[in-house]
Structure formats: C-alpha cells, structure tokens
C-alpha atoms as a PDB file:
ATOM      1  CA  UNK A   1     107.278  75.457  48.521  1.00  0.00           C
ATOM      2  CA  UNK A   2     106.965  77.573  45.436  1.00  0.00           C
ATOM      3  CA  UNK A   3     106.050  81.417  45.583  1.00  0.00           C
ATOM      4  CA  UNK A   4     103.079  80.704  43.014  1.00  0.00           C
ATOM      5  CA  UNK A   5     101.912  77.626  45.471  1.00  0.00           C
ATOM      6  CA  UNK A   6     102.332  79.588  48.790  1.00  0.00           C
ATOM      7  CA  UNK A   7      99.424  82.478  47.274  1.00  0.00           C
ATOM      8  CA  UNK A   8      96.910  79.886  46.103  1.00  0.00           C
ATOM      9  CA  UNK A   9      97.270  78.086  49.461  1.00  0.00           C
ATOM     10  CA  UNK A  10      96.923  81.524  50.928  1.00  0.00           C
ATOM     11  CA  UNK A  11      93.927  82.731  48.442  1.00  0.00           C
ATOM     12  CA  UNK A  12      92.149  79.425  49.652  1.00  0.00           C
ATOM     13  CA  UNK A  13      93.053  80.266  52.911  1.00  0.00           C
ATOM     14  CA  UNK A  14      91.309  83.538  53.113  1.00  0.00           C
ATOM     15  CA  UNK A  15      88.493  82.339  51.183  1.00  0.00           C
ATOM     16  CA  UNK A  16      88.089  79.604  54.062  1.00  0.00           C
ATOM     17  CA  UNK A  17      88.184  82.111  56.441  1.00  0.00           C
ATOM     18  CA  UNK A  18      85.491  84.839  54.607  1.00  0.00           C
ATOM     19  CA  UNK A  19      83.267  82.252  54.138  1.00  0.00           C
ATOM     20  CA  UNK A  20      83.135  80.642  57.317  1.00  0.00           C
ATOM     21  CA  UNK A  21      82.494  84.017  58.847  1.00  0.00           C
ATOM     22  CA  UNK A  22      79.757  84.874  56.487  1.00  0.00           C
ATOM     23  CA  UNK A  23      78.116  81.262  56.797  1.00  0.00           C
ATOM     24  CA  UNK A  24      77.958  81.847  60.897  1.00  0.00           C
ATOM     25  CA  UNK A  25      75.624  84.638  60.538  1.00  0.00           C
ATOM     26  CA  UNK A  26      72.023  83.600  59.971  1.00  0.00           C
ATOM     27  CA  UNK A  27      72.286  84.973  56.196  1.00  0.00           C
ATOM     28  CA  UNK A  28      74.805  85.830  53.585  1.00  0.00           C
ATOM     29  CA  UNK A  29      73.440  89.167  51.659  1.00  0.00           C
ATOM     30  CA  UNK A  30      73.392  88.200  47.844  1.00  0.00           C
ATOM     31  CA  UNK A  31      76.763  90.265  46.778  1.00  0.00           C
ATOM     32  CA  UNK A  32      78.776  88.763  49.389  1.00  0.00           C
ATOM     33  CA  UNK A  33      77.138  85.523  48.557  1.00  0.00           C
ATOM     34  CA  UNK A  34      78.153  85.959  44.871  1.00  0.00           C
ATOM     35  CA  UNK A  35      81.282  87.323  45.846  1.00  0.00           C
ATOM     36  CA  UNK A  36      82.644  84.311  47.656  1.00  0.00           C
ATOM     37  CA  UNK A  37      80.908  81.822  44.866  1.00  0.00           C
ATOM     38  CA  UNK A  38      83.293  83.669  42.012  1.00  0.00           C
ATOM     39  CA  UNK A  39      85.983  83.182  44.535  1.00  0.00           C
ATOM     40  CA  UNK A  40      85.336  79.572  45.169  1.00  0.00           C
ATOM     41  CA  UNK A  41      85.166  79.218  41.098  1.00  0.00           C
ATOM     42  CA  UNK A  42      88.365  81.125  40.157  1.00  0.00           C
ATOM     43  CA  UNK A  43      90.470  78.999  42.652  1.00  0.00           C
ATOM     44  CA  UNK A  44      88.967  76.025  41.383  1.00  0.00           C
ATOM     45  CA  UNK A  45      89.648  77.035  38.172  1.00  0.00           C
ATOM     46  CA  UNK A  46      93.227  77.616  38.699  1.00  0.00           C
ATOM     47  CA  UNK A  47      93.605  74.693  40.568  1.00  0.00           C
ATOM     48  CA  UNK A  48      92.477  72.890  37.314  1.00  0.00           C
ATOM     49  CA  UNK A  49      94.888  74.319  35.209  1.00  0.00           C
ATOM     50  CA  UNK A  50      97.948  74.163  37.809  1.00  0.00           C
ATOM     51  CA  UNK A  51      96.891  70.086  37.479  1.00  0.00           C
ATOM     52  CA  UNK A  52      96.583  70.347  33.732  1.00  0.00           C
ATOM     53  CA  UNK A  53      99.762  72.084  33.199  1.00  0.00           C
ATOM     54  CA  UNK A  54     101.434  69.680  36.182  1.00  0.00           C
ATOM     55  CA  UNK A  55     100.335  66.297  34.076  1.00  0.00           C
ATOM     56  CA  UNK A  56     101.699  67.809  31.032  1.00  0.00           C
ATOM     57  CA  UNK A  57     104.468  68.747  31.831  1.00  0.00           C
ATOM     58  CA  UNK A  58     107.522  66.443  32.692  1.00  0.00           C
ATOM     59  CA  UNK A  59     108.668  68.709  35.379  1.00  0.00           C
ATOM     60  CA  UNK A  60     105.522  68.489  37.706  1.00  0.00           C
ATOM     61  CA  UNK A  61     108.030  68.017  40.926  1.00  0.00           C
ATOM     62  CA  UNK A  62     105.179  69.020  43.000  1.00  0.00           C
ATOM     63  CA  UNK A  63     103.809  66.057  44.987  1.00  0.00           C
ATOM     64  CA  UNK A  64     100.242  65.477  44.488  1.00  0.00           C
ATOM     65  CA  UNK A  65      99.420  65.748  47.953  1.00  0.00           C
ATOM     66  CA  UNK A  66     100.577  69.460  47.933  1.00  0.00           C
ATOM     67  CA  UNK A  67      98.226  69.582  44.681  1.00  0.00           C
ATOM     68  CA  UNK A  68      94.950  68.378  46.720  1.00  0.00           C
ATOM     69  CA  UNK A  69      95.256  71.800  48.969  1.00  0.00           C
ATOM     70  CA  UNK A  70      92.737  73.513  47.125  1.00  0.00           C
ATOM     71  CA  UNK A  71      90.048  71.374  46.571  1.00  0.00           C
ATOM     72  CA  UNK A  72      90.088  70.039  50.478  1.00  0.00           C
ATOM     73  CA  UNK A  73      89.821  73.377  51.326  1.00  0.00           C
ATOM     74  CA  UNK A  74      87.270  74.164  48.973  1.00  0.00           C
ATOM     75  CA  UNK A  75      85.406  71.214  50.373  1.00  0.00           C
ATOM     76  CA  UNK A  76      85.355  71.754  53.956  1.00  0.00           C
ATOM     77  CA  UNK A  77      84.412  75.400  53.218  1.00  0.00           C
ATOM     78  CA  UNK A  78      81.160  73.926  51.424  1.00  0.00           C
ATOM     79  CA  UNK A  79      80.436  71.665  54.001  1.00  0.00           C
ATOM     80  CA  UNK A  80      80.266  73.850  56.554  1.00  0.00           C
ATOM     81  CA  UNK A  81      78.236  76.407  54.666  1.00  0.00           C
ATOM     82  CA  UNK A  82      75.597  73.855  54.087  1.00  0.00           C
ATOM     83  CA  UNK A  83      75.317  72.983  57.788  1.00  0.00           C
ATOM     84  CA  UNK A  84      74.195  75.668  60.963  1.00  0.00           C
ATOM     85  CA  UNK A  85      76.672  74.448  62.652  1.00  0.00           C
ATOM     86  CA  UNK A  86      78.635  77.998  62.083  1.00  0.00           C
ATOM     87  CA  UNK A  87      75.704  79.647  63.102  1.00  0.00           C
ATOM     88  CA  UNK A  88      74.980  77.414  66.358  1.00  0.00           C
ATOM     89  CA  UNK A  89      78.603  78.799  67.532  1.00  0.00           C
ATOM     90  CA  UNK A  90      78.468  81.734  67.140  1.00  0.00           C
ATOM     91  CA  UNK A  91      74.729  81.794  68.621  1.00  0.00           C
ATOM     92  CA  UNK A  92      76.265  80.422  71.447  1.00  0.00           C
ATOM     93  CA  UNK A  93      79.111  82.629  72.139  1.00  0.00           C
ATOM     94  CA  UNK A  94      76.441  85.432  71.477  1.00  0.00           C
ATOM     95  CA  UNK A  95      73.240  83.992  73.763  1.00  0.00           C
ATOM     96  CA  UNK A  96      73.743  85.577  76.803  1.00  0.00           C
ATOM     97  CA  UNK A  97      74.056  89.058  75.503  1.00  0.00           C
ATOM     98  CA  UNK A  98      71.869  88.448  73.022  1.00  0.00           C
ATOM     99  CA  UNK A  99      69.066  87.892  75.903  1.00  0.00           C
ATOM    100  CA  UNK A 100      70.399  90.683  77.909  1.00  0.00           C
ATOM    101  CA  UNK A 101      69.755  93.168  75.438  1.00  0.00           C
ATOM    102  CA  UNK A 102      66.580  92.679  74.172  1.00  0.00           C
ATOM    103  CA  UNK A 103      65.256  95.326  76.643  1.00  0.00           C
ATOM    104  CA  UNK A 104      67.552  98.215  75.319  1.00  0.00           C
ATOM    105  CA  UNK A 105      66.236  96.545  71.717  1.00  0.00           C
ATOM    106  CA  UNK A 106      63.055  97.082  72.095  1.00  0.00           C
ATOM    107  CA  UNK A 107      63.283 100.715  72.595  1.00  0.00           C
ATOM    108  CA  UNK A 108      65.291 101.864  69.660  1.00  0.00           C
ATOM    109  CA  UNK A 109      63.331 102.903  67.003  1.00  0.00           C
ATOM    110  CA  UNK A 110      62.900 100.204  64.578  1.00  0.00           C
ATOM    111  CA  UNK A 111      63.836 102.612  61.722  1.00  0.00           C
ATOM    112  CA  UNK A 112      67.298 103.521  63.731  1.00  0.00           C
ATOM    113  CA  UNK A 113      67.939  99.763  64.001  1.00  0.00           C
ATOM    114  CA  UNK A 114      67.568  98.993  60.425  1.00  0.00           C
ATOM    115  CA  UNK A 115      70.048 101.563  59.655  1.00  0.00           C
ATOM    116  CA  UNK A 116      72.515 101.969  62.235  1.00  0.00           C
ATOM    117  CA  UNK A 117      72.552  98.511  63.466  1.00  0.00           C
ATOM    118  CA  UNK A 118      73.580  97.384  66.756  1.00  0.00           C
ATOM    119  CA  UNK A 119      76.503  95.098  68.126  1.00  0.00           C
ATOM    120  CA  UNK A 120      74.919  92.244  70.609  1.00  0.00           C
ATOM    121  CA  UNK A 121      77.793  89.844  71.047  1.00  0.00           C
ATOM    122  CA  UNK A 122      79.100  88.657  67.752  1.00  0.00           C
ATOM    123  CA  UNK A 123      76.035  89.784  65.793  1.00  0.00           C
ATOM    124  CA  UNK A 124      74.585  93.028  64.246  1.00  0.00           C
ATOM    125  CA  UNK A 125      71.036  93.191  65.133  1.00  0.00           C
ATOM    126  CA  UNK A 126      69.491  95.147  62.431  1.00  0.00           C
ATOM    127  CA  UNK A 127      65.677  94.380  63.689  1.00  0.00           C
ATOM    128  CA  UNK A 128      64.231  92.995  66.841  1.00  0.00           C
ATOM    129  CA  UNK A 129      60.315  92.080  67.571  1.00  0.00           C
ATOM    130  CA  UNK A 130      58.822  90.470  70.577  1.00  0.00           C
ATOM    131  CA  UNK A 131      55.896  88.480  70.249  1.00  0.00           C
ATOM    132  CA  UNK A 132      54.440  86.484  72.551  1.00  0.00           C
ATOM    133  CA  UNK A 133      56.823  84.167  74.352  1.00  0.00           C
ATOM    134  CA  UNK A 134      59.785  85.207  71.702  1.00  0.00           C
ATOM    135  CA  UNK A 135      62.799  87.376  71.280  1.00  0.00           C
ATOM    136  CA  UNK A 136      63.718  87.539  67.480  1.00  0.00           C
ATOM    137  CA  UNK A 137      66.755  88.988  66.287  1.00  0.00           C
ATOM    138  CA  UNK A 138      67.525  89.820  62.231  1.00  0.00           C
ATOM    139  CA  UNK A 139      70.762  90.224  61.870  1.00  0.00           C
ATOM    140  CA  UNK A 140      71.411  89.731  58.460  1.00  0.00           C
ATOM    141  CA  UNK A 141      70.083  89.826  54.648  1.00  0.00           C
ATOM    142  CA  UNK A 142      69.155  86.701  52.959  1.00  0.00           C
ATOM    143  CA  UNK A 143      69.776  86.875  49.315  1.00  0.00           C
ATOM    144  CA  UNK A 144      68.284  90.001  47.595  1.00  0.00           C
ATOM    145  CA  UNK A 145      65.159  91.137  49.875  1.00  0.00           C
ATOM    146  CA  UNK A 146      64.758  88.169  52.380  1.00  0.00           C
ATOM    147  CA  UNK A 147      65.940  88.979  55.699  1.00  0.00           C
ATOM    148  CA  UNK A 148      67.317  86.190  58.232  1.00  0.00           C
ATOM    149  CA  UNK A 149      67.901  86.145  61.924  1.00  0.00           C
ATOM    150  CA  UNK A 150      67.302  83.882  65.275  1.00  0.00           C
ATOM    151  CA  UNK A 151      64.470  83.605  67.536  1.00  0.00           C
ATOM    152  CA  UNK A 152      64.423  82.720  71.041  1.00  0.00           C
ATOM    153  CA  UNK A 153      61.397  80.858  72.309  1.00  0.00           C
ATOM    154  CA  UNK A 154      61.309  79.731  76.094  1.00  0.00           C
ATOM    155  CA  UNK A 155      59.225  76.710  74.889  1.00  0.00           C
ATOM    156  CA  UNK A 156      57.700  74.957  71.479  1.00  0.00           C
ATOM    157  CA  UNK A 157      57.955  76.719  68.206  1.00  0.00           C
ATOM    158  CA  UNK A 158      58.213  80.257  66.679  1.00  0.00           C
ATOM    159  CA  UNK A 159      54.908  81.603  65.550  1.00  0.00           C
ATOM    160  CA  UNK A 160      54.495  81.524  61.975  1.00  0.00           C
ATOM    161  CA  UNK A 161      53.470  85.174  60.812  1.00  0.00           C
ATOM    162  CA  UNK A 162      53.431  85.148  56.894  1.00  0.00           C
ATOM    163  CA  UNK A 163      56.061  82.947  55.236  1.00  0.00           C
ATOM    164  CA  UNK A 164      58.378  83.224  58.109  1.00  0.00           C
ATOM    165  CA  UNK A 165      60.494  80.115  57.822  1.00  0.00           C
ATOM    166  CA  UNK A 166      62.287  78.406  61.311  1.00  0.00           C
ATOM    167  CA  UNK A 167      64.940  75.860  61.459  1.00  0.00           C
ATOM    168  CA  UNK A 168      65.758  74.676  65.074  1.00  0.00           C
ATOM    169  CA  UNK A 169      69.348  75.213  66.017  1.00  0.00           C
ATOM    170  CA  UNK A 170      69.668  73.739  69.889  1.00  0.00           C
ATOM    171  CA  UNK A 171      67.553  74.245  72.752  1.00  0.00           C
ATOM    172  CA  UNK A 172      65.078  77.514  72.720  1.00  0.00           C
ATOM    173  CA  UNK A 173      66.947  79.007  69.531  1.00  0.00           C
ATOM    174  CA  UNK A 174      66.169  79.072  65.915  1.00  0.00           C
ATOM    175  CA  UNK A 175      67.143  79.872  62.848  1.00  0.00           C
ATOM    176  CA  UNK A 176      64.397  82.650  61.246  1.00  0.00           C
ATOM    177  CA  UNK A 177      64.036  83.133  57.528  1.00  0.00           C
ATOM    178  CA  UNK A 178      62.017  86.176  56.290  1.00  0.00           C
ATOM    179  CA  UNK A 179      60.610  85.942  53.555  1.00  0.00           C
ATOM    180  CA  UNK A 180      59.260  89.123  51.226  1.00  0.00           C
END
C-alpha cells in the first residue's frame, strides 16, 4: 500500500471516528458541524481526483477495490449521522448515572452548569430541569443557538413547553430539541 493511500485511508479514518463521536451526542454545535462537513468534502474531493488521475493514467496499479475506501467510509459515516442510533448507545451506557445524578443536578446553579459543565457518564450536562414526571438533560448545542439534550419520562411523552421538539429513542428516553 502506497504512503499517499495509507493517509487518505487514515484521514477517512479519523473523520469516521470524529463524526461518530459528535453524532452520539444529542447535538453537533454548528462549527464542529461545519468542521466535519469541509472534512467530509475535501476527502471526497481528493478521492475524485485520485480516480481521475487513476483512469488517466496507464499506471493506475491500484485495484479499484482499494479505490472504493473512501467513499464506503464516507457513507457509513452519513448513515449513521442521520440515524439516533449513536445517540441511543451512548444513552445507554450513560442511563444509570445519568438518573443517579439528577439530585446533585438540581442543586448546582443553573448559571454554573451552563458554564462549567458537568461529566454524567459519557455526557456533559450543561443544563438540567425537572418538570413534572421528567428529568431533562442538555448536553449539547444544536446548530447556532438551539440547544439539544434527552429527557427521561417514567411514562407517555415530554411536555411540550414552547417549541421544544422530542424524538423517542427507546423506552422512557428521548431525544429533546430546543429551540430559540
């Protein structure tokens, strides 16, 4: 395997593994977001012209199936992103001390959380409420100013406060869009 080949598989690599970590949080903050879509477009880019440059040349003694690296990782990285299923793992892995700690949550100072953040399992909880029935965690940014988190409810649906947005993940936990 050629030097040049071995650091696109390896830039595709570590975009794989960037954006699967940012897609298992509840939200991607827009720079991050816009980071890893310029990422995604450069290697596809390059890919394009290492194809190019392989079909016009006579010497393309790469086999194609060495050539269809990129774009199948490029793929699964996109289909994953445009599932939960990230987030439903990691939610998961996270549930139990995600529950345990809603009582230490609730007494930080909201304004401290925000800021500081704080480590419950593999999230950073950056804001915590508890309505009626609910635990509700935001642990991320959403694009610019939207802010995105989960909820737990011990039965039916989150209340809807505003344009709050839910999408059910598995059992008593949601996804949770806020929207601005």
């Amino acid at each position: 395997m050629t030097r040049v080949l071995q650091v696109e598989r390896a830039a595709a690599l570590a975009w794989l593994a960037v954006a699967a970590f940012a897609c298992s949080d509840a939200g991607i903050p827009y720079p991050l977001w816009m980071a890893l879509f310029l990422w995604m477009v450069a290697l596809s880019a390059w890919w394009v012209l290492r194809v190019l440059a392989a079909l016009v040349s006579s010497s393309g003694s790469e086999r194609w199936r060495s050539r269809l690296f990129v774009p199948a990782v490029v793929a699964v990285g996109v289909s994953l992103a445009s599932t939960p299923f990230l987030l439903m793992v990691r939610v998961r892995a996270s549930q139990e001390a995600l529950m345990a700690s809603a009582p230490m949550l609730a007494r930080v100072p909201p304004g401290q959380l925000f800021h500081e953040g704080q480590r419950v399992g593999l999230f950073t909880v950056r804001g915590f409420e508890q309505p009626a029935g609910e635990l509700r965690f935001l642990t991320s940014a959403c694009g610019l100013v939207d802010s995105c988190g989960v909820v737990y409810v011990s039965s039916g649906r989150p209340s809807r406060r505003g344009r709050d947005a839910f999408r059910h993940l598995y059992g008593p936990w949601w996804h949770w869009y806020q929207s601005f």
